[in-house]
N, C-alpha and C. Protein backbone atom coordinates (compact mmCIF):
# COMPACT_ATOMS: atom_id res chain seq x y z
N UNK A 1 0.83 -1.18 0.00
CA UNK A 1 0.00 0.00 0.00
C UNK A 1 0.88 1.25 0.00
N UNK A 2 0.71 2.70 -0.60
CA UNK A 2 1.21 3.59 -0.73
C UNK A 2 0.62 5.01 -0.27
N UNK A 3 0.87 4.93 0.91
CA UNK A 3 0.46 5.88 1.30
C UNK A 3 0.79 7.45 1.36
N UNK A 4 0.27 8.52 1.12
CA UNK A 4 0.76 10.16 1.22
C UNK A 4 0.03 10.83 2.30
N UNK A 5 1.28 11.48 3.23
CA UNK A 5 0.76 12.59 3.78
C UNK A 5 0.95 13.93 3.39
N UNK A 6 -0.27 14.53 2.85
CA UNK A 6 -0.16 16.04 2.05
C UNK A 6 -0.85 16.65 3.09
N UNK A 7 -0.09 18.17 3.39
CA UNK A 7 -0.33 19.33 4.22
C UNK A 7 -0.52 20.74 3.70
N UNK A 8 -0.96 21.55 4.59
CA UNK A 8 -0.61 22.71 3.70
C UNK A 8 -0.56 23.28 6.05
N UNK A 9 0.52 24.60 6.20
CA UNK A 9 0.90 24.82 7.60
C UNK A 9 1.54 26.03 7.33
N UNK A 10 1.06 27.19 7.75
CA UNK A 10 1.28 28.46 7.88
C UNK A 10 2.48 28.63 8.91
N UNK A 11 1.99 27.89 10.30
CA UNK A 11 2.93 28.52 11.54
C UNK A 11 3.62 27.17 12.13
N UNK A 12 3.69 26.00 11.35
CA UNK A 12 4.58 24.84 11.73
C UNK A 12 3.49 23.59 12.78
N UNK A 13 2.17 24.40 13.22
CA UNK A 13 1.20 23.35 13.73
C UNK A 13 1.09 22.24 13.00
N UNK A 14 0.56 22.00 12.13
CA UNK A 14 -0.49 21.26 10.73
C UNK A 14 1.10 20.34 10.17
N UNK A 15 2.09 20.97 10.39
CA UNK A 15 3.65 20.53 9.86
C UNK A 15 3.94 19.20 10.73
N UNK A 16 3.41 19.78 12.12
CA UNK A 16 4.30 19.15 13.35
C UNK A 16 3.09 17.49 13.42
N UNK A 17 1.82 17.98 13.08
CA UNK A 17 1.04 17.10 13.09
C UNK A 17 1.06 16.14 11.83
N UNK A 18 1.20 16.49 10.90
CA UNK A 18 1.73 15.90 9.63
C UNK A 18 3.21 14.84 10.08
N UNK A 19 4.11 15.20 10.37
CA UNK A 19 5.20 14.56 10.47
C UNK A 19 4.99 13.33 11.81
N UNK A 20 4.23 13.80 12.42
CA UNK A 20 4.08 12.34 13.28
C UNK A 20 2.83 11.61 13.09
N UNK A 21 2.23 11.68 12.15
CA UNK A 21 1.25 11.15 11.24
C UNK A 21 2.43 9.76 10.08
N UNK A 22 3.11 10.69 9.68
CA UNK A 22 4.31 9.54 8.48
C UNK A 22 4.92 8.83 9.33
N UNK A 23 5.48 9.53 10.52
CA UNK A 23 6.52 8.68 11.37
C UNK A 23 5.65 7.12 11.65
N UNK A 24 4.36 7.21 11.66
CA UNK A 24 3.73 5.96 12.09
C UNK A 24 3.52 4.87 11.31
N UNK A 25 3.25 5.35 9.75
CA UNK A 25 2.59 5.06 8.43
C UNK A 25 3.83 3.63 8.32
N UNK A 26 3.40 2.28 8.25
CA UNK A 26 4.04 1.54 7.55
C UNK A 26 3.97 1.39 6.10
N UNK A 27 4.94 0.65 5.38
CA UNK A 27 4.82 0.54 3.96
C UNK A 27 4.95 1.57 3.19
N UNK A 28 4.92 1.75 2.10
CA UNK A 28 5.99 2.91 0.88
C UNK A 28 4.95 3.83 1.47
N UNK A 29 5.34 5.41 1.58
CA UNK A 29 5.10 6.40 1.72
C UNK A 29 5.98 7.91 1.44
N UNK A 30 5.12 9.00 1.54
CA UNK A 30 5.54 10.19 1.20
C UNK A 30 5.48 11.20 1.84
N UNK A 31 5.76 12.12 1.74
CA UNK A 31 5.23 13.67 2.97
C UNK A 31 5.28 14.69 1.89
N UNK A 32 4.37 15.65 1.68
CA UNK A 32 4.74 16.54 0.92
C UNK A 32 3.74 17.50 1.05
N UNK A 33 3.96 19.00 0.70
CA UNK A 33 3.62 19.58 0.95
C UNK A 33 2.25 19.84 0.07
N UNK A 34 1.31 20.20 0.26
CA UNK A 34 -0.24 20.18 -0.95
C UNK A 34 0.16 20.76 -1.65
N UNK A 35 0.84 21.79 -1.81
CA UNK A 35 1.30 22.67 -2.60
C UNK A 35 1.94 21.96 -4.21
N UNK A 36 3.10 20.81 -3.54
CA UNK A 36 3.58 19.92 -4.46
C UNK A 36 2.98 18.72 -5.00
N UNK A 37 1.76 18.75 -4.60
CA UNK A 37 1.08 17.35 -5.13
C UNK A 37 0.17 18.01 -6.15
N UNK A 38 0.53 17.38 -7.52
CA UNK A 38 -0.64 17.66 -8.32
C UNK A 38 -1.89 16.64 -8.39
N UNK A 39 -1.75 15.66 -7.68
CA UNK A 39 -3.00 14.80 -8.16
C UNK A 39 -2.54 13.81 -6.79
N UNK A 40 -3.91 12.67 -6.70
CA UNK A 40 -3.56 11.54 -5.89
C UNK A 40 -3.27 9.96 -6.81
N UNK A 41 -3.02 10.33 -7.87
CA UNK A 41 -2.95 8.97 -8.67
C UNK A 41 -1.74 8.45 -8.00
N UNK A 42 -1.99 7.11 -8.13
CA UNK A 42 -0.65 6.72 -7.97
C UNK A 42 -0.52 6.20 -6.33
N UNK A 43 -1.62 6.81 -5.25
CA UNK A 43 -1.41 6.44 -3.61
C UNK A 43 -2.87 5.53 -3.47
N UNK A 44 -2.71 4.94 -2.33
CA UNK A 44 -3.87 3.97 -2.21
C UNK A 44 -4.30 4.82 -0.34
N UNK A 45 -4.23 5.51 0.24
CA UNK A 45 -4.52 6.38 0.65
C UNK A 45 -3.53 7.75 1.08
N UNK A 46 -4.48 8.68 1.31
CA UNK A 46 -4.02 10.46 1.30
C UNK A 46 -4.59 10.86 3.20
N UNK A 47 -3.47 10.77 3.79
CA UNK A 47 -3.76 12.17 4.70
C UNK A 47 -3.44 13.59 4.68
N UNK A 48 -4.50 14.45 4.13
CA UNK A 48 -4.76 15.83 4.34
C UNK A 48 -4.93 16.16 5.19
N UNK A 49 -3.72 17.20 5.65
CA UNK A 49 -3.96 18.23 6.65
C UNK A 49 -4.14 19.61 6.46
N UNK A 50 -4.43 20.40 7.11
CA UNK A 50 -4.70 21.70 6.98
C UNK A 50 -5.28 22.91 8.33
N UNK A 51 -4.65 23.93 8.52
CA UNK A 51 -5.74 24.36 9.51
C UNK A 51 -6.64 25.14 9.27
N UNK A 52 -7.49 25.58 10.21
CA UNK A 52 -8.86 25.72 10.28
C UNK A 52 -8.33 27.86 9.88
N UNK A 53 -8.65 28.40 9.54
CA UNK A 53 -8.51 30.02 8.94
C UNK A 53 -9.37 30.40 8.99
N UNK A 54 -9.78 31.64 9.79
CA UNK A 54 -10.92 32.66 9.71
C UNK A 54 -12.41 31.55 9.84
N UNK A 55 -12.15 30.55 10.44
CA UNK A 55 -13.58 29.88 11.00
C UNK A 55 -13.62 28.86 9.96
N UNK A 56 -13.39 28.32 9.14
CA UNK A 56 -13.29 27.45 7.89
C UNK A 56 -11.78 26.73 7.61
N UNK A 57 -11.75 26.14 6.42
CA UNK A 57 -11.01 24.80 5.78
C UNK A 57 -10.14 26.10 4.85
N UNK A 58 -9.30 26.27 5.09
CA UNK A 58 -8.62 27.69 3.69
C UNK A 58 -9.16 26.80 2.30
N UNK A 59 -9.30 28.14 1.63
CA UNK A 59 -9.90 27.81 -0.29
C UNK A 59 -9.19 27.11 -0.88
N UNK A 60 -7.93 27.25 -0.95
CA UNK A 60 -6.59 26.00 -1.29
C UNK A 60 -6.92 24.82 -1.36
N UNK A 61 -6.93 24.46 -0.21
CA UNK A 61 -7.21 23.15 0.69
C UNK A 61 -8.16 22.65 0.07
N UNK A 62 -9.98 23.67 -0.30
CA UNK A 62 -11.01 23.15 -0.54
C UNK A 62 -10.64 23.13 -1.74
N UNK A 63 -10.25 23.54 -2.42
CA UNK A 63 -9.66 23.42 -4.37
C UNK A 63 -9.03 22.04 -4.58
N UNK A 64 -8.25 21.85 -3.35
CA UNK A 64 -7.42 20.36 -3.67
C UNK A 64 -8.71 19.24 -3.46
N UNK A 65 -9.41 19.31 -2.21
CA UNK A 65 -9.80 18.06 -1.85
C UNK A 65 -10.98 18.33 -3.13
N UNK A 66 -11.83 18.90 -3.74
CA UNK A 66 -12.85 19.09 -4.67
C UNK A 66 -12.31 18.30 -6.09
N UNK A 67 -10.89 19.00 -6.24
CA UNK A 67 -10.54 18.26 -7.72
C UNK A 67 -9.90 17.01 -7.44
N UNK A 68 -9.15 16.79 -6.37
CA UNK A 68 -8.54 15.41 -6.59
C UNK A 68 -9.01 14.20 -5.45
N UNK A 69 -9.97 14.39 -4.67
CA UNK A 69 -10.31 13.38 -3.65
C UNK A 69 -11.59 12.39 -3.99
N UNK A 70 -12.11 12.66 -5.20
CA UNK A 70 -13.42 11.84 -5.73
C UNK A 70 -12.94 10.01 -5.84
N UNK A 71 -13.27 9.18 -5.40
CA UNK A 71 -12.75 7.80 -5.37
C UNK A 71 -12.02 7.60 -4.84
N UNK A 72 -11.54 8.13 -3.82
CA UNK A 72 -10.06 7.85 -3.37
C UNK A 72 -10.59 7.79 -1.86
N UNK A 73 -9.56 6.80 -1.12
CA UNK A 73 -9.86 6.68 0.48
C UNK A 73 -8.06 8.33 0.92
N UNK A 74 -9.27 8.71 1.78
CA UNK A 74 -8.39 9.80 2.65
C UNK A 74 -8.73 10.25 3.80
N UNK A 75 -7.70 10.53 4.63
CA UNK A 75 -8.09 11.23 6.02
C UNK A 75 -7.67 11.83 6.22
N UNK A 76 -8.25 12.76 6.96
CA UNK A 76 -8.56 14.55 7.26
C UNK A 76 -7.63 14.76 8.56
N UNK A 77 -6.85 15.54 8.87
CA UNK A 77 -6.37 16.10 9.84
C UNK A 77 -6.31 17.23 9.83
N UNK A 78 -6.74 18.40 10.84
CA UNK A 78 -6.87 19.58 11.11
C UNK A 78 -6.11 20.09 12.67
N UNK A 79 -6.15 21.82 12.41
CA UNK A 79 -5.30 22.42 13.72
C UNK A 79 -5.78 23.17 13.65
N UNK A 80 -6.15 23.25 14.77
CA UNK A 80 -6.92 24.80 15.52
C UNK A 80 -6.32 25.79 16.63
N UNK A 81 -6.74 26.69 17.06
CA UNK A 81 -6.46 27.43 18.03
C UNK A 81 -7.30 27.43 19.47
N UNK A 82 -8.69 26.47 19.25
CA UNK A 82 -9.24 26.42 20.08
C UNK A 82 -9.26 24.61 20.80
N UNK A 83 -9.82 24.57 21.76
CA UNK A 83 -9.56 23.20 22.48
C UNK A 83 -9.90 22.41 22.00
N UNK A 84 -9.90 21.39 21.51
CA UNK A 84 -10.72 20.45 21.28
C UNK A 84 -12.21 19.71 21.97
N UNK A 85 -13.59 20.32 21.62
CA UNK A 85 -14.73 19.82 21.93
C UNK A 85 -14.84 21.56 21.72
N UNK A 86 -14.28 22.33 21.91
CA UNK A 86 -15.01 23.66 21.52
C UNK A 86 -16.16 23.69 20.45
N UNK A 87 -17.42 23.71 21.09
CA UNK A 87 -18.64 24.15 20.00
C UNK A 87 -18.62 24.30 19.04
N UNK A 88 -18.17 25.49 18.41
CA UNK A 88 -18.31 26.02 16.95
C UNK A 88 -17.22 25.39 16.34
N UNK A 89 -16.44 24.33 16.67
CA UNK A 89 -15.61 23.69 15.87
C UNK A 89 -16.15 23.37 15.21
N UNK A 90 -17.14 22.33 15.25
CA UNK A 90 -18.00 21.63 14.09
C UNK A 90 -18.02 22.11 13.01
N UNK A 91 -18.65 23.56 13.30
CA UNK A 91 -19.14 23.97 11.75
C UNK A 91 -17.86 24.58 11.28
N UNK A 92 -16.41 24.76 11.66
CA UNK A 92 -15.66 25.06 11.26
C UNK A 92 -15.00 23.90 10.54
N UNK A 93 -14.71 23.38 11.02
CA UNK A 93 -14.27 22.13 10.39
C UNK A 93 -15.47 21.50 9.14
N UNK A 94 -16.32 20.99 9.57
CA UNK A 94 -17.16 20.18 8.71
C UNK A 94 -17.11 20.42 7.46
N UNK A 95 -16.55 21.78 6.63
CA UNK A 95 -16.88 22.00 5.24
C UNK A 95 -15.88 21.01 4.64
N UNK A 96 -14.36 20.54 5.24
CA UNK A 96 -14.47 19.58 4.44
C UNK A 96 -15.00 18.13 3.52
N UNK A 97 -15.93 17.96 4.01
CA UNK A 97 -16.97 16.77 3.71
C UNK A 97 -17.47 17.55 2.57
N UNK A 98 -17.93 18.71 2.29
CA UNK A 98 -18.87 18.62 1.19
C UNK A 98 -17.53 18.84 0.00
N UNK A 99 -16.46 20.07 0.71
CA UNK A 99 -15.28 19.89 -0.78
C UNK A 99 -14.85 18.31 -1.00
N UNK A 100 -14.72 17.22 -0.39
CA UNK A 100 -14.46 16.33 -0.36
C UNK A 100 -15.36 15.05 -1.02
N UNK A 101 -16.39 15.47 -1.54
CA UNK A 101 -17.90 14.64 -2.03
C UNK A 101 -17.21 13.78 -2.92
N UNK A 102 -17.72 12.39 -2.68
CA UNK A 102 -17.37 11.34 -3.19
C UNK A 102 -16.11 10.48 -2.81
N UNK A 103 -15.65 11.11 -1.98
CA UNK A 103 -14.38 10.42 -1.30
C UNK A 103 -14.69 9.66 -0.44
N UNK A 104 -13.83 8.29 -0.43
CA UNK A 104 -13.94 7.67 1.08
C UNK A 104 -13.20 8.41 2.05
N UNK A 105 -13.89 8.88 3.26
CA UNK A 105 -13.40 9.64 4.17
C UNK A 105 -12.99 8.66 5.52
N UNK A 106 -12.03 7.96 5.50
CA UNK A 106 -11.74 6.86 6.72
C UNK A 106 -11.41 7.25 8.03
N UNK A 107 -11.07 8.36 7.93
CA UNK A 107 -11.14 9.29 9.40
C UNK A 107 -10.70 10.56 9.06
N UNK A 108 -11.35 11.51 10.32
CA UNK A 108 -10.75 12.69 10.92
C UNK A 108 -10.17 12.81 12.15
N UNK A 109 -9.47 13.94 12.05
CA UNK A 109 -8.52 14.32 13.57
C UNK A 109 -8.39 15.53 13.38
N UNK A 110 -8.85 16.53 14.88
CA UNK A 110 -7.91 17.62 14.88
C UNK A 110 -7.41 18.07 16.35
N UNK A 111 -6.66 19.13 16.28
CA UNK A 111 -6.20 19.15 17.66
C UNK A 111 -5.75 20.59 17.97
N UNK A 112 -5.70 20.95 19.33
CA UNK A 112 -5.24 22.65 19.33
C UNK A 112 -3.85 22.74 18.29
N UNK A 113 -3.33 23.71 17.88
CA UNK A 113 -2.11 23.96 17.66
C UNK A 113 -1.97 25.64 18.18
N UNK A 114 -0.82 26.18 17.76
CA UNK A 114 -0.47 27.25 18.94
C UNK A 114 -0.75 28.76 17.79
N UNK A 115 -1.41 29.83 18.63
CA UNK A 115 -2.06 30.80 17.38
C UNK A 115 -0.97 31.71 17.25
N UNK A 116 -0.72 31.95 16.36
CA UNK A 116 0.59 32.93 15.91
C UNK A 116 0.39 34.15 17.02
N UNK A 117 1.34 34.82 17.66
CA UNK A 117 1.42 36.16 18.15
C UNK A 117 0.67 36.92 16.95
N UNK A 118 1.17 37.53 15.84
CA UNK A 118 0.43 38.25 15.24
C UNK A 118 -1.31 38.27 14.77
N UNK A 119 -1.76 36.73 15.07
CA UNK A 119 -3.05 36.69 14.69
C UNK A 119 -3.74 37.01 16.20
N UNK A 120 -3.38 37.08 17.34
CA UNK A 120 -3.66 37.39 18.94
C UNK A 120 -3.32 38.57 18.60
N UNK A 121 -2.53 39.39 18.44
CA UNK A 121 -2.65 40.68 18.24
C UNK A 121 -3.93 41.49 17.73
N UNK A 122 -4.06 41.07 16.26
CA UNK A 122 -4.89 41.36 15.82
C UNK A 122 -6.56 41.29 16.11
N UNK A 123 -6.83 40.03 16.71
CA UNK A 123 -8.04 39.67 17.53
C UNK A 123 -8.18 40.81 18.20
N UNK A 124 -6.91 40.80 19.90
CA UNK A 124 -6.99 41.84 20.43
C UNK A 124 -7.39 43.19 20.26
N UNK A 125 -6.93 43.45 19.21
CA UNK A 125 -7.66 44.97 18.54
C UNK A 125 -9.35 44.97 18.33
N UNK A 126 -9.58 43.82 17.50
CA UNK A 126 -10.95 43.74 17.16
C UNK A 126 -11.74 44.15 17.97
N UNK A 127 -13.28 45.32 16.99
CA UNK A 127 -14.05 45.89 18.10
C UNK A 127 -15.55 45.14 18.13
N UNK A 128 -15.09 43.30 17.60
CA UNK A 128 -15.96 42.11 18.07
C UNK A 128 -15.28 41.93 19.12
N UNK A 129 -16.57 41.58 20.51
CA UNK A 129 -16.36 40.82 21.33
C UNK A 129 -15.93 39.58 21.43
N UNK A 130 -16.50 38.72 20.84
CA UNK A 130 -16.10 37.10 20.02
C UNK A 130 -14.52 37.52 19.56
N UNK A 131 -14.55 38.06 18.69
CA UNK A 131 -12.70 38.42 18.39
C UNK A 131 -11.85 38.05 19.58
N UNK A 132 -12.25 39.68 20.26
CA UNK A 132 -11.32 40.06 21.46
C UNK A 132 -11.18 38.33 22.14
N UNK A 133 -12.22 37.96 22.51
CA UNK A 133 -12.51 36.88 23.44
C UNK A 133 -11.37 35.92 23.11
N UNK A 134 -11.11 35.68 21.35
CA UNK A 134 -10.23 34.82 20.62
C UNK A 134 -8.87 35.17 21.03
N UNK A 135 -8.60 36.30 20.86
CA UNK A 135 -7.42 36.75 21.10
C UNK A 135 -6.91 36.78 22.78
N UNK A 136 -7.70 36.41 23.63
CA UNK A 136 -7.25 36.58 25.12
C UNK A 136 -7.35 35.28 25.21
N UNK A 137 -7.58 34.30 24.39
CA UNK A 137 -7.59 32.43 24.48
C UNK A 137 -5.44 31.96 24.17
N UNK A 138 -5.76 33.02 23.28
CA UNK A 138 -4.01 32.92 22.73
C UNK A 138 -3.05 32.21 23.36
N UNK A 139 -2.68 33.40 24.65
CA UNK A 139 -1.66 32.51 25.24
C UNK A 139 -1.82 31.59 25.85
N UNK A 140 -2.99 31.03 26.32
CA UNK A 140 -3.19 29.48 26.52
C UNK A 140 -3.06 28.49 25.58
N UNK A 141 -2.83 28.58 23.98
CA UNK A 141 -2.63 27.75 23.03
C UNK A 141 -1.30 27.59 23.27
N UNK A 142 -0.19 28.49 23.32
CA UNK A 142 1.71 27.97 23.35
C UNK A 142 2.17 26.60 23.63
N UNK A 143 2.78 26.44 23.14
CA UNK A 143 3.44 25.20 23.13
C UNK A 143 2.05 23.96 22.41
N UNK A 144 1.38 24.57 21.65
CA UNK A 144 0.46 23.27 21.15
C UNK A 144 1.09 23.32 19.65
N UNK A 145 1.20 21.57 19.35
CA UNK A 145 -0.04 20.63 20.05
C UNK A 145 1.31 20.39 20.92
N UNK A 146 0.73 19.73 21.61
CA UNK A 146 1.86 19.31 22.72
C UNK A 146 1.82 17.96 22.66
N UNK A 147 3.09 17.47 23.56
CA UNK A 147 2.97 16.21 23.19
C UNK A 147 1.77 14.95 23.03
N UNK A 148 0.85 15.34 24.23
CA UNK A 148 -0.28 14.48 24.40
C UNK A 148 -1.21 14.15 23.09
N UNK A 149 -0.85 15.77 22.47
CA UNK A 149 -2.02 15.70 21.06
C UNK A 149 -1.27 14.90 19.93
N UNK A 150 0.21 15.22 19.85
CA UNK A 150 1.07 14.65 18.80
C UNK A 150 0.66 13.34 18.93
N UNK A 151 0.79 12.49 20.81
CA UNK A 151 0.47 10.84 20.30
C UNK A 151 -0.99 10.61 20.18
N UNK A 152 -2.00 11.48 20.09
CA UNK A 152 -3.45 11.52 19.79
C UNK A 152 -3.18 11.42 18.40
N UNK A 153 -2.27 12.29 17.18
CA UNK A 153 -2.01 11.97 16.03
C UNK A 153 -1.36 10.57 15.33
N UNK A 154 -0.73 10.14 16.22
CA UNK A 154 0.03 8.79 15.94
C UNK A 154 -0.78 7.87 15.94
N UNK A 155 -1.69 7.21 17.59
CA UNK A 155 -2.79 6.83 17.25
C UNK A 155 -3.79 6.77 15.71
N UNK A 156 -3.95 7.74 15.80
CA UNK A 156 -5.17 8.15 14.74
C UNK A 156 -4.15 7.64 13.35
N UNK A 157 -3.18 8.19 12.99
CA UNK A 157 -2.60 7.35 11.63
C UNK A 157 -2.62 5.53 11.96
N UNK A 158 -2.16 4.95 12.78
CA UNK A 158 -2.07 3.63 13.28
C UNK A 158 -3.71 2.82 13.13
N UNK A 159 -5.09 3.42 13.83
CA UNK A 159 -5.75 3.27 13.39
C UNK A 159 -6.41 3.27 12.09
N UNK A 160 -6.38 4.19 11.53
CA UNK A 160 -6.72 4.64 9.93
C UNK A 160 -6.13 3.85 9.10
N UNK A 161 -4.60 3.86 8.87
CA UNK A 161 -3.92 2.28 8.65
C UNK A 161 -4.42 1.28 8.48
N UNK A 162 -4.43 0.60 10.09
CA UNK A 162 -5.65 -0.63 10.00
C UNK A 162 -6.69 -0.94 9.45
N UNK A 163 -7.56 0.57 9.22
CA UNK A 163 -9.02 -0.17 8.56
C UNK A 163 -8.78 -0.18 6.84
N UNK A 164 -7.56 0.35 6.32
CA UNK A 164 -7.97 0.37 5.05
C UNK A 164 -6.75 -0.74 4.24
């Protein structure tokens, strides 16, 4: 079996979760960045990662999984800034399923990762409450994912593995 882990990681979260995703993966595999993958021909499954931007899946991300994930088994990994079970995750996350239509989807995962200083800055300014609120969550994200979430990622490749 040939497996790929494709990412796309602004601040090294989605990177850090990606790389101990492969470290687990038995049998021929790849790591590469979404950027460098033109297609999935050729793998018998794809873990996509990506993080969550302005409340959603970035357009990139939804461009890749729309044109190249139709027939194909893949699993989803995501990074956030907020905890994991946070509420409005759902609907932040979930849009990958519909860019993703027709794919076997064999699992998801996501997990805090740590919010850039400059995007806490910026919150901070905001004259939304919800913003501000985001931006004073900040320095409780540092140092994510941390280790606990990284072997929550290892798991989750080891499983996903197995079923396919």
């Amino acid at each position: 079996m040939k497996t790929l882990v494709t990412y796309m990681s602004q601040t090294g979260n989605t990177k850090k979760i990606a790389e101990a995703i492969y470290g687990e993966l038995k049998g021929e595999k790849e790591i590469k960045s979404i950027s460098e993958v033109k297609d999935l021909g050729g793998y018998d499954l794809a873990f996509i990662g990506f993080p969550i931007l302005q409340f959603d899946i970035p357009p990139v991300v939804k461009s890749f999984l729309s044109a190249n994930t139709k027939g194909k088994k893949i699993a989803i990994f995501m990074t956030h800034a907020v905890p994991e079970g946070f509420e409005a995750i759902h609907s932040w996350t979930g849009s990958y399923k519909q860019a993703a239509v027709g794919a076997d989807i064999v699992g998801a995962f996501d997990c805090q990762g740590e919010l850039a200083q400059p995007i806490i800055d910026m919150l901070l300014k905001s004259d939304d409450p919800q913003m501000k609120a985001f931006g004073e969550m900040g320095p409780l994200t540092k140092g994510q994912p941390d280790e606990s979430r990284v072997r929550k990622a290892k798991e989750f490749a080891k499983e996903v593995q197995a079923k396919v």
